[in-house]
Protein backbone atom coordinates (compact mmCIF):
# COMPACT_ATOMS: atom_id res chain seq x y z
CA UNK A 1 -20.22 13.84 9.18
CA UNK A 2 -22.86 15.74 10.34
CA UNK A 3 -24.97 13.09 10.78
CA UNK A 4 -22.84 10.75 12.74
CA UNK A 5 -22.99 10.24 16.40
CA UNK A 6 -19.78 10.99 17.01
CA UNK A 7 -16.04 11.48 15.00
CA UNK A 8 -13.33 10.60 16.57
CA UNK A 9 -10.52 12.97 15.67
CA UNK A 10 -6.53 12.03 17.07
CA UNK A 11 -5.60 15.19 17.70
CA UNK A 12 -6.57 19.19 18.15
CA UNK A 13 -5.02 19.86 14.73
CA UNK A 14 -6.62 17.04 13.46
CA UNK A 15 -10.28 18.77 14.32
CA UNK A 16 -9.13 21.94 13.16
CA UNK A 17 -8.76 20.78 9.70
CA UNK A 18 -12.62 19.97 9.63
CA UNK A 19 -13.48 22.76 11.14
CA UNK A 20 -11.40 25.57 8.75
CA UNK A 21 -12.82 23.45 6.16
CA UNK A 22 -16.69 23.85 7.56
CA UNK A 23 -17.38 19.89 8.55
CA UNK A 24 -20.00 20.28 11.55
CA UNK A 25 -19.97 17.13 13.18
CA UNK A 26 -20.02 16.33 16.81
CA UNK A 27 -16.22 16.05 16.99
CA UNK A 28 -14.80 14.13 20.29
CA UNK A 29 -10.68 14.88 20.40
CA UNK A 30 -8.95 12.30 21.56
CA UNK A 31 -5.96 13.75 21.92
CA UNK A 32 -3.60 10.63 20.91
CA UNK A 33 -3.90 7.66 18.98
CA UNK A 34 -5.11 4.54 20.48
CA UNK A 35 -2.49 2.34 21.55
CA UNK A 36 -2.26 -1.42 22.27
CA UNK A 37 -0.53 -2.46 25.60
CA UNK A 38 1.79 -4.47 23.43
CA UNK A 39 3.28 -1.79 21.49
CA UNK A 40 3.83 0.37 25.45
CA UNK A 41 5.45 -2.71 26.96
CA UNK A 42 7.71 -2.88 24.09
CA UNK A 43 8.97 0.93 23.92
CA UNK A 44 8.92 0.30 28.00
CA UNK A 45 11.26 -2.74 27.61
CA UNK A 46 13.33 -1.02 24.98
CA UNK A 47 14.10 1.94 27.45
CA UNK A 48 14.29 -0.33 30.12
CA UNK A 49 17.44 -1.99 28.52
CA UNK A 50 19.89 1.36 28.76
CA UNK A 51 21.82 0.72 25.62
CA UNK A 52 24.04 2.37 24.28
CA UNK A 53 22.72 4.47 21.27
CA UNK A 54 24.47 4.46 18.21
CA UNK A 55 25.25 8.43 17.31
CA UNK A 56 23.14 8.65 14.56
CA UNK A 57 19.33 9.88 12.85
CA UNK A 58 16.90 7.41 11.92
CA UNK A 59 15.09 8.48 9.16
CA UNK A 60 12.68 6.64 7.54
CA UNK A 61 12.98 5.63 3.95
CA UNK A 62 9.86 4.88 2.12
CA UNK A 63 8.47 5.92 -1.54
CA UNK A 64 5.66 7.43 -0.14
CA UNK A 65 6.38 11.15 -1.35
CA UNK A 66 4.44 12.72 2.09
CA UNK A 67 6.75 11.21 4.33
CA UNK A 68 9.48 13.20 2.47
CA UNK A 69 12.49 10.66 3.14
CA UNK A 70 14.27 13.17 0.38
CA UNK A 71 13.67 16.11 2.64
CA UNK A 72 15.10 14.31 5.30
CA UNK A 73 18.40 13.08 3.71
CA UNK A 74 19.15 16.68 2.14
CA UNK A 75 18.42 18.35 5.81
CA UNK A 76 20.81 15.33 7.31
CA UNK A 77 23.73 15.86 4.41
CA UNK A 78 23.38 19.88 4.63
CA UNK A 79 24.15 19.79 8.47
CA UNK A 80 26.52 16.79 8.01
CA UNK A 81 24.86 14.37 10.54
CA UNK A 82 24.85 10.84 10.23
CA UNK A 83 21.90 8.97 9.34
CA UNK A 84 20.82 5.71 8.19
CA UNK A 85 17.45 4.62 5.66
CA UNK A 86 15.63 1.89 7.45
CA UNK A 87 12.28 0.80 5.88
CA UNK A 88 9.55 -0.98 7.08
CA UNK A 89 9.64 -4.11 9.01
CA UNK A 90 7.81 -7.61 9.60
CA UNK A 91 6.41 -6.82 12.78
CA UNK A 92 6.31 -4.28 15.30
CA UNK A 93 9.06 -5.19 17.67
CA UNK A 94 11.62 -5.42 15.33
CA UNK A 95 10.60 -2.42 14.19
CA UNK A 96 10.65 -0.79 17.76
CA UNK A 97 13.98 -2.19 18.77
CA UNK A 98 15.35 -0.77 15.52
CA UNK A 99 14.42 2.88 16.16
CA UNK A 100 15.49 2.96 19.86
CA UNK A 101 19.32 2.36 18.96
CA UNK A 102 19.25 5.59 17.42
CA UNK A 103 20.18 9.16 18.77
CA UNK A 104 17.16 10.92 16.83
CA UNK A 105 14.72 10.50 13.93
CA UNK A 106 14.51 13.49 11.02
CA UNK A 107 10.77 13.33 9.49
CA UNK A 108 9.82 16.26 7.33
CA UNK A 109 6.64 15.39 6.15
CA UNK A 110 5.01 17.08 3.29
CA UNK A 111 1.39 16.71 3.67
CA UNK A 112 -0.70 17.49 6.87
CA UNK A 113 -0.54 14.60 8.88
CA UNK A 114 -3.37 13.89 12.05
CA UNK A 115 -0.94 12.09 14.09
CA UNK A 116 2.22 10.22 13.47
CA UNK A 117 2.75 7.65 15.50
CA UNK A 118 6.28 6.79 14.48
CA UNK A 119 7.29 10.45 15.84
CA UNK A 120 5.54 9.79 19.64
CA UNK A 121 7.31 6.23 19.40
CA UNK A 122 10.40 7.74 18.96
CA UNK A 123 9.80 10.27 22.07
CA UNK A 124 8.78 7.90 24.12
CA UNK A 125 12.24 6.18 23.33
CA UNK A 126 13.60 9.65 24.47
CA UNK A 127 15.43 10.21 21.15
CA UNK A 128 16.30 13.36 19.31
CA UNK A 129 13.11 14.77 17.30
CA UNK A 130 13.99 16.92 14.13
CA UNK A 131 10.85 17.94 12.55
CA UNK A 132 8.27 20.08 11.31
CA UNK A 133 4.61 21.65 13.17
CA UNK A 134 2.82 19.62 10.12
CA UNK A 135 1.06 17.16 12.12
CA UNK A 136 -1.05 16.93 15.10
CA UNK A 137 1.41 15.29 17.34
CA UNK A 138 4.05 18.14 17.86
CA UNK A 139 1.37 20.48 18.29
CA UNK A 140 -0.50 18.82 21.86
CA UNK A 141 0.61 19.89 24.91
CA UNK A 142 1.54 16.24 26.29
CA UNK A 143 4.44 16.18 23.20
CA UNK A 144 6.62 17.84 25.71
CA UNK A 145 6.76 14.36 27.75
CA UNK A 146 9.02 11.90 26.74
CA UNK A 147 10.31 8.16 27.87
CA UNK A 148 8.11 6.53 30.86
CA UNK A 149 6.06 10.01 31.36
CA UNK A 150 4.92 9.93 27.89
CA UNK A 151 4.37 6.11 27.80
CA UNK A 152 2.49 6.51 31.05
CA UNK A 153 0.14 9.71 29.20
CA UNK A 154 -0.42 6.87 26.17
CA UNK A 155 -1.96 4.15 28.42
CA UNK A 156 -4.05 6.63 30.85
CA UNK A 157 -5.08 8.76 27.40
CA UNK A 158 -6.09 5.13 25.67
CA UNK A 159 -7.98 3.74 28.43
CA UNK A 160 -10.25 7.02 28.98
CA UNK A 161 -10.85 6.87 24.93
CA UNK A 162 -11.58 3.45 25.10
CA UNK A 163 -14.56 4.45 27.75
CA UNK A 164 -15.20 7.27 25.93
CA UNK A 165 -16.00 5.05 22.79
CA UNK A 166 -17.85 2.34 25.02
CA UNK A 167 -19.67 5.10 26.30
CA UNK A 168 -21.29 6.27 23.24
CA UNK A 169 -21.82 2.99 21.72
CA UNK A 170 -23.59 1.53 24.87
CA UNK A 171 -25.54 4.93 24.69
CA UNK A 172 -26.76 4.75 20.62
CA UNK A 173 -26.72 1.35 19.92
């Protein structure tokens, strides 16, 4: 690392774990993911449409043990709320449209994570968030938006990182 030009890191937290661990590098925080325009005017399209949600958690049921879709049933069955187990999806809008007809999402992930994207997606659907501090998303300042304001952070935040990244490969390469 220390001989890069630059790492790109998603998140505060995300840089933190580098530099706890002593990784000197010349770290650049982006402070969010990068996201594609597509994936904005969906989650703007699907709070544009003002359905009605059903009264339920999403949680997300996958085998990968860090995701912790265990810790999230027991959590949902030992407060009695209703939940359902969606998995993954052929493509990113159904996948969207799936999680905004739901109340809230419960994630308890096990492992550090840098970002989670599936989280911000489902705040900028202005659902319910029941979670953990265990990845770098809940812990930036901007994760107290939600709906258009965080949608609108997303595209201005991706378009100065996308500069940013221009900037440094027009200047080393």
């Amino acid at each position: 690392y220390k001989n890069a030009i630059a790492v790109f890191v998603q998140t505060t937290d995300h840089m933190n774990v580098f530099l706890k661990n002593g990784v000197v590098a010349n770290f650049i925080n982006m402070r969010s993911s990068i996201w594609g325009n597509d994936d904005l005017v969906m989650l703007e399209s699907f709070i544009n449409l003002k359905k009605e949600k059903l009264n339920k958690y999403f949680i997300y049921n996958t085998t990968n043990w860090i995701k912790n879709t265990k810790g999230a049933i027991e959590f949902c069955q030992s407060k009695k709320l209703p939940f359902d187990l969606i998995g993954n999806f052929k493509n990113r809008y159904d996948f969207l449209n799936m999680l905004s007809n739901y109340k809230g999402i419960v994630f308890f992930p096990i492992a550090r994570e840098t970002m989670c994207r599936m989280i911000v997606e489902a705040r900028c659907l202005n659902m319910e968030i029941m979670t953990t501090k265990n990845y770098g998303a809940v812990l930036e300042s901007w994760f107290d938006y939600s709906g258009m304001n965080l949608i609108n952070f997303l595209r201005y935040n991706t378009n100065k990182n996308i500069e940013i990244i221009k900037s440094i490969l027009k200047e080393n390469l």
